[in-house]
Protein backbone atom coordinates (compact mmCIF):
# COMPACT_ATOMS: atom_id res chain seq x y z
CA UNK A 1 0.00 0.00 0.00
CA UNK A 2 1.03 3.12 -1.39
CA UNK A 3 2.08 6.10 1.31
CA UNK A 4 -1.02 7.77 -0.44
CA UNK A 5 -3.14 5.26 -0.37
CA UNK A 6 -2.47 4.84 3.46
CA UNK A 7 -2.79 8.95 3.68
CA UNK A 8 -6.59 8.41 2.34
CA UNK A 9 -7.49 5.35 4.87
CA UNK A 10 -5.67 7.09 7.85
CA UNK A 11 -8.83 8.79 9.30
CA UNK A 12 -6.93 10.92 12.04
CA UNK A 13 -4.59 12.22 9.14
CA UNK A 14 -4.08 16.34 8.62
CA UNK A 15 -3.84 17.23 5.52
CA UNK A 16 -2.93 20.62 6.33
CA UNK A 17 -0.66 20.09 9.39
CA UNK A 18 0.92 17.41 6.41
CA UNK A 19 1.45 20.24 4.24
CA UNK A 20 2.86 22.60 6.87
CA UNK A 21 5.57 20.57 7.87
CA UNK A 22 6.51 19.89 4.47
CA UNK A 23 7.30 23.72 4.16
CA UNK A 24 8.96 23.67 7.20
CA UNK A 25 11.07 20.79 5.69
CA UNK A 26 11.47 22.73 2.39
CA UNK A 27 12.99 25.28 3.92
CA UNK A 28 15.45 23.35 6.49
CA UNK A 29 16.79 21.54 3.51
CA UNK A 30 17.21 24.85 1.56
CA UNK A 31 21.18 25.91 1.53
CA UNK A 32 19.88 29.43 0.66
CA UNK A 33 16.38 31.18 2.78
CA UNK A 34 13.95 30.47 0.03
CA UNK A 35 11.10 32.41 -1.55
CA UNK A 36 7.37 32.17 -1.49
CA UNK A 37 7.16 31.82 -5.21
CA UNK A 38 9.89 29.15 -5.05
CA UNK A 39 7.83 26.99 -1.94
CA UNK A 40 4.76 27.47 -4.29
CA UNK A 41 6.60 26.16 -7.14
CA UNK A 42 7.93 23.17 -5.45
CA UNK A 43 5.05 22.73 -3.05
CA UNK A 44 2.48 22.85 -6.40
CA UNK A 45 0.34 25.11 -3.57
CA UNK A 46 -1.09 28.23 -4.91
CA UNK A 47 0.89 31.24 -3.66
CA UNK A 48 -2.10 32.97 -1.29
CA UNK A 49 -1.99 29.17 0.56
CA UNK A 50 1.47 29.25 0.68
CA UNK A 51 1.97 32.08 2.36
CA UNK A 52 -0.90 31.20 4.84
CA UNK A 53 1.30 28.42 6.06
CA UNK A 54 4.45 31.32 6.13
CA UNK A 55 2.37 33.55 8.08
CA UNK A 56 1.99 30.75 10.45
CA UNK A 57 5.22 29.32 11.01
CA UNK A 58 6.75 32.46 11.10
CA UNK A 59 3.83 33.43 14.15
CA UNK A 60 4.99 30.39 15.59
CA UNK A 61 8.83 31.34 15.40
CA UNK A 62 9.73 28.31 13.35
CA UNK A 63 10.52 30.34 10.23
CA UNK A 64 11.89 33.78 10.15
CA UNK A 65 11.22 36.33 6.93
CA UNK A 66 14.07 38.60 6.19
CA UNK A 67 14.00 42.08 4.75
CA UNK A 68 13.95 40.65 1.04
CA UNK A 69 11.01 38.77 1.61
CA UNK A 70 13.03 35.02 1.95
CA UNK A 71 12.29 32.49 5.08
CA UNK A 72 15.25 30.58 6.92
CA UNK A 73 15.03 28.50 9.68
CA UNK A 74 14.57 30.51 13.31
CA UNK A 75 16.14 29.00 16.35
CA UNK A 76 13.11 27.85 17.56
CA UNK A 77 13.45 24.70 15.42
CA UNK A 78 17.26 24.26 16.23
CA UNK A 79 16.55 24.49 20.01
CA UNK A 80 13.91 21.56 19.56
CA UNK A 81 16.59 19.41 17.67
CA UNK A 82 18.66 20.30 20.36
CA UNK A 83 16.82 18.46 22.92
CA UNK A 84 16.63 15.39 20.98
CA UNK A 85 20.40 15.63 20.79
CA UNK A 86 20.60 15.71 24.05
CA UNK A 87 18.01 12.95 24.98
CA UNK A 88 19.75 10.60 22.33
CA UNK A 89 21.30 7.67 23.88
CA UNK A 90 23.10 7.16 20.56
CA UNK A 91 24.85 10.74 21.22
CA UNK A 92 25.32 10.08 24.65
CA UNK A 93 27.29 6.87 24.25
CA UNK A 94 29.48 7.76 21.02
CA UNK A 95 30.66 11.74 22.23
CA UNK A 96 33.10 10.15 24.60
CA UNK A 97 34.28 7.31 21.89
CA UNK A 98 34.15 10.18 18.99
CA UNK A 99 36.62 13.15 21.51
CA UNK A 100 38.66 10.01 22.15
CA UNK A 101 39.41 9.35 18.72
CA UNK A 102 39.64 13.03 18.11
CA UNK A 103 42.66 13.43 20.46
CA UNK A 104 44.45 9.89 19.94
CA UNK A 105 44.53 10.89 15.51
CA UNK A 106 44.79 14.67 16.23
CA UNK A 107 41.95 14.34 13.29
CA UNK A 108 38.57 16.24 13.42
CA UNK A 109 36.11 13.39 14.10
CA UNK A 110 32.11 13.28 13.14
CA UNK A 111 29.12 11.55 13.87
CA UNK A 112 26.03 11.25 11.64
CA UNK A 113 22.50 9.58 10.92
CA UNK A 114 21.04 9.49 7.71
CA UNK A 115 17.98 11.45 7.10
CA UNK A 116 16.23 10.32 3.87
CA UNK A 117 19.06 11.38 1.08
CA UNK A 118 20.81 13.46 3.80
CA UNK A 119 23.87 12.98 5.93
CA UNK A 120 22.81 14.64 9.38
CA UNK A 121 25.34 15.66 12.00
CA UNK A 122 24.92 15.25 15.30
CA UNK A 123 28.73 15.69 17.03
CA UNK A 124 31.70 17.32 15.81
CA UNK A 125 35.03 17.43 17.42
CA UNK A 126 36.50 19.51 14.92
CA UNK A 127 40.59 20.26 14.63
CA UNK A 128 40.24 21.34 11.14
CA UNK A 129 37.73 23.29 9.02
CA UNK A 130 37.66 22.01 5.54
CA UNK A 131 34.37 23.27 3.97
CA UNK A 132 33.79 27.45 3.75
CA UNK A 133 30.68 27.02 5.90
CA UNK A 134 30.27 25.47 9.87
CA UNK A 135 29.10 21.99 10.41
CA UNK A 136 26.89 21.97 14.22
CA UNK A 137 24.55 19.60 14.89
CA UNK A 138 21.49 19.39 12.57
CA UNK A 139 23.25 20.28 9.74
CA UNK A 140 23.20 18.13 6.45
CA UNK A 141 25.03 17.25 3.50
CA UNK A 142 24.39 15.66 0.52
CA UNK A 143 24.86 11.61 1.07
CA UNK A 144 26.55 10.64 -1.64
CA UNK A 145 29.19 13.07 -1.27
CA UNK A 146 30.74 12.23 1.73
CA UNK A 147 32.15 8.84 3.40
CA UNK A 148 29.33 8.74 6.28
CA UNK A 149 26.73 9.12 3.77
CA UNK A 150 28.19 5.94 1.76
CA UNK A 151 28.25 3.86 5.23
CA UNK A 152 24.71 4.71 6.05
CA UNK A 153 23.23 4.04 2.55
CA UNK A 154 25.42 0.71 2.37
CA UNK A 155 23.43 0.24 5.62
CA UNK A 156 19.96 0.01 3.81
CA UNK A 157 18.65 -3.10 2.21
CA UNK A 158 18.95 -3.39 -2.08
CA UNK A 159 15.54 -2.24 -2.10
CA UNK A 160 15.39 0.59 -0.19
CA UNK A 161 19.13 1.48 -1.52
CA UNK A 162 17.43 1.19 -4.82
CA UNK A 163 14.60 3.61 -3.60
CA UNK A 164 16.74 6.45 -1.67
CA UNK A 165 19.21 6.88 -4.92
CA UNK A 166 16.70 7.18 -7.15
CA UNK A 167 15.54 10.28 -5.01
CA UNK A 168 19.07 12.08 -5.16
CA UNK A 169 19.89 14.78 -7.73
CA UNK A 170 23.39 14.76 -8.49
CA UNK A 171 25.56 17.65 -8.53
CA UNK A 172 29.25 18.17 -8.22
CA UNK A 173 30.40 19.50 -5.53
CA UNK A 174 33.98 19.50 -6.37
CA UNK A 175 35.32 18.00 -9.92
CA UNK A 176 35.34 14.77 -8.06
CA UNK A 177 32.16 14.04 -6.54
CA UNK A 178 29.98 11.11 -7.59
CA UNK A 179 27.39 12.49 -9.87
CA UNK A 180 25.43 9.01 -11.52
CA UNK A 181 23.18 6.53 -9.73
CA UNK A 182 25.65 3.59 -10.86
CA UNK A 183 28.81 5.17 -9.67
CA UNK A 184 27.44 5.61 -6.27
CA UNK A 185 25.94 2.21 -6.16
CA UNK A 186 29.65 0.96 -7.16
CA UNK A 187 30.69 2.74 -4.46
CA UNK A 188 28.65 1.60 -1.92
CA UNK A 189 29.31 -1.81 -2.43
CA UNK A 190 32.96 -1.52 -2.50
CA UNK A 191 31.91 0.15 1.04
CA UNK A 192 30.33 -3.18 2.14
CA UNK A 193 33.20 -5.25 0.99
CA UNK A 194 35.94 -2.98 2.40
CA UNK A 195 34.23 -2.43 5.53
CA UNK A 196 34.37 1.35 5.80
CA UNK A 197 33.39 3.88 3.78
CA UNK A 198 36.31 6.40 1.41
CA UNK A 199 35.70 10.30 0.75
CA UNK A 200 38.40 11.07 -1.47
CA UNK A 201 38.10 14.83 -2.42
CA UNK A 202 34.30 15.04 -3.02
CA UNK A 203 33.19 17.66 -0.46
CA UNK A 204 36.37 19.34 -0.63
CA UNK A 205 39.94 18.84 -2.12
CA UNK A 206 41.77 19.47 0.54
CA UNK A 207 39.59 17.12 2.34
CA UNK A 208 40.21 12.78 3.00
CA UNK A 209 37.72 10.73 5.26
CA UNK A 210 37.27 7.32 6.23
CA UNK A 211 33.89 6.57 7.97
CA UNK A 212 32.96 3.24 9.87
CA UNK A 213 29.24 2.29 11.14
CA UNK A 214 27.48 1.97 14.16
CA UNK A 215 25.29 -0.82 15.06
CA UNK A 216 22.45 -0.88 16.88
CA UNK A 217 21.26 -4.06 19.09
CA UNK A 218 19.66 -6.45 16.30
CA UNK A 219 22.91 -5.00 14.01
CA UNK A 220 21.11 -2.33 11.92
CA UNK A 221 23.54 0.56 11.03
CA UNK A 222 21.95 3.13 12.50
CA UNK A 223 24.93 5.88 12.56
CA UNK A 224 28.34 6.05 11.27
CA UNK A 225 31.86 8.01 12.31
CA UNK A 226 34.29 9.40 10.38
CA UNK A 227 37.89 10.56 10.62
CA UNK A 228 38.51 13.78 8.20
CA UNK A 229 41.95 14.85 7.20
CA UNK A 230 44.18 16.24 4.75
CA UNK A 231 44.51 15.02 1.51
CA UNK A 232 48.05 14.67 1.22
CA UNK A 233 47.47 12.07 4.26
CA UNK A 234 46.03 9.65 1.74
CA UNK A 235 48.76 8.46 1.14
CA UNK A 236 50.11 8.63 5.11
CA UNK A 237 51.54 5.31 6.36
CA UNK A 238 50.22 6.01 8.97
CA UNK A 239 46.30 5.60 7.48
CA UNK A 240 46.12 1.99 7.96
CA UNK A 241 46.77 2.80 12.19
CA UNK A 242 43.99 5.45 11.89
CA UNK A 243 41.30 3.52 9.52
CA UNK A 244 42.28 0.41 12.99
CA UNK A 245 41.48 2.91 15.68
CA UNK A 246 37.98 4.16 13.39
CA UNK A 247 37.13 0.52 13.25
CA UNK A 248 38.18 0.14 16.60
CA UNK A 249 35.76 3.27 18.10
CA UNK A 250 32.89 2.10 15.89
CA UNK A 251 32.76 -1.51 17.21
CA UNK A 252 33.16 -0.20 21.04
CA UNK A 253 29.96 2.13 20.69
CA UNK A 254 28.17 -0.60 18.40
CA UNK A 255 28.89 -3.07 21.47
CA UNK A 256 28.20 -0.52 24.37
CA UNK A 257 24.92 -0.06 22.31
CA UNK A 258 23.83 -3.89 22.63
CA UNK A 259 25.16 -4.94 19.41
CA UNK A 260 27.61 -8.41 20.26
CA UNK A 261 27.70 -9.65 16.68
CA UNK A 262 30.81 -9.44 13.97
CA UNK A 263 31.87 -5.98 12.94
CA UNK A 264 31.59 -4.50 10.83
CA UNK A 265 28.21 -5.81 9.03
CA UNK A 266 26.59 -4.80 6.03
CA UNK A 267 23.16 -6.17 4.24
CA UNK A 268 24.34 -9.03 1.68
């Protein structure tokens, strides 16, 4: 049964409230503060309806309208993902594995979730800034891009793998990054066979990263970590110590998590 189809039978389901929070998530995945002509564009709402549902998330303080008529994101909606972060057991756990990995590489070390086609932060202990914009909790990035996002999609069943690339729209985001459906899915099986996933220059080229999974208790990836570093340390002999100590730091939060099986594991 189609998601529609269960839309029409679900008798307690709000069309509107449905529709608001897809604005709300319109805007949040925006990179720029987007424009009521382009929500009603994308949205297929007429514009006076669209801006009903501006009017009201902006009352609300979820959505702020600036002086040349764009909405962003207000704090409001950070502070709320904020207290999930901080009521995650997941971030609780891994912070202490992820500093401690941080200070034994000297490397800045992340840890994500995927979010549909997105790579979502939730910790950062960063050493090194390698994109021209801040990475904090909440913030997303494209998942085929980066070496969490391959980790977390080689996470998913062929099915739903199948399903979440043929969502993404591909654009470079440096003259290396994966840009076709079959490259990534190349990718992301050389992922499961290597056990960790490679970022070599696609979010930035100054920019390496190795990422590793985290497990949950019935072994669904539900997270990954990732070392980031310098390019030139690709080639490092010291890599193979730090790619160890990532493996190392994944399977000691997948097993504080509940997870007592072989690591790492992938779907077959």
């Amino acid at each position: 049964m189609g998601l529609k189809a269960q839309k029409i039978r679900n008798k307690g389901f709000i069309q509107s409230l449905s529709r608001g929070l897809n604005i709300l998530e319109l805007v949040a995945n925006s990179s720029n503060p987007v424009s009521l002509t382009e929500i009603s564009k994308i949205t297929k709402l007429n514009k006076t309806t669209s801006q009903r549902f501006l009017n009201t998330l902006c009352d609300l303080n979820y959505l702020i309208r600036g002086e040349d008529k764009r909405y962003s994101l207000s704090g409001k909606v950070l502070s709320l993902a904020q207290s999930f972060l901080n009521k995650s057991n997941l971030l609780n756990v891994s912070k202490p594995y992820v500093d401690e990995l941080s200070d034994e590489t000297g490397k800045t070390v992340n840890l994500a979730i995927l979010e549909d086609i997105y790579t979502v932060f939730l910790y950062r202990k960063q050493i090194r800034k390698f994109l021209n914009y801040d990475l904090v909790p909440g913030s997303k990035l494209p998942c085929y891009a980066g070496s969490l996002g391959k980790v977390l999609l080689a996470g998913l069943n062929n099915e739903e793998l199948k399903r979440r690339i043929s969502k993404i729209e591909f654009y470079p985001i440096t003259p290396k990054t994966i840009t076709s459906k079959e490259k990534l899915w190349e990718e992301i099986m050389k992922t499961r066979s290597r056990g960790y996933g490679i970022c070599d220059q696609e979010l930035s080229m100054d920019m390496f990263s190795v990422a590793a999974p985290i497990l949950d208790r019935e072994g669904n990836i539900i997270a990954a970590i990732n070392i980031s570093m310098e390019f030139s340390y690709k080639k490092h002999p010291g890599l193979k110590v730090m790619i160890k100590k990532l493996l190392e730091k994944g399977k000691m939060i997948s097993s504080h998590l509940g997870y007592q099986g072989v690591y790492p594991l992938y779907p077959k």
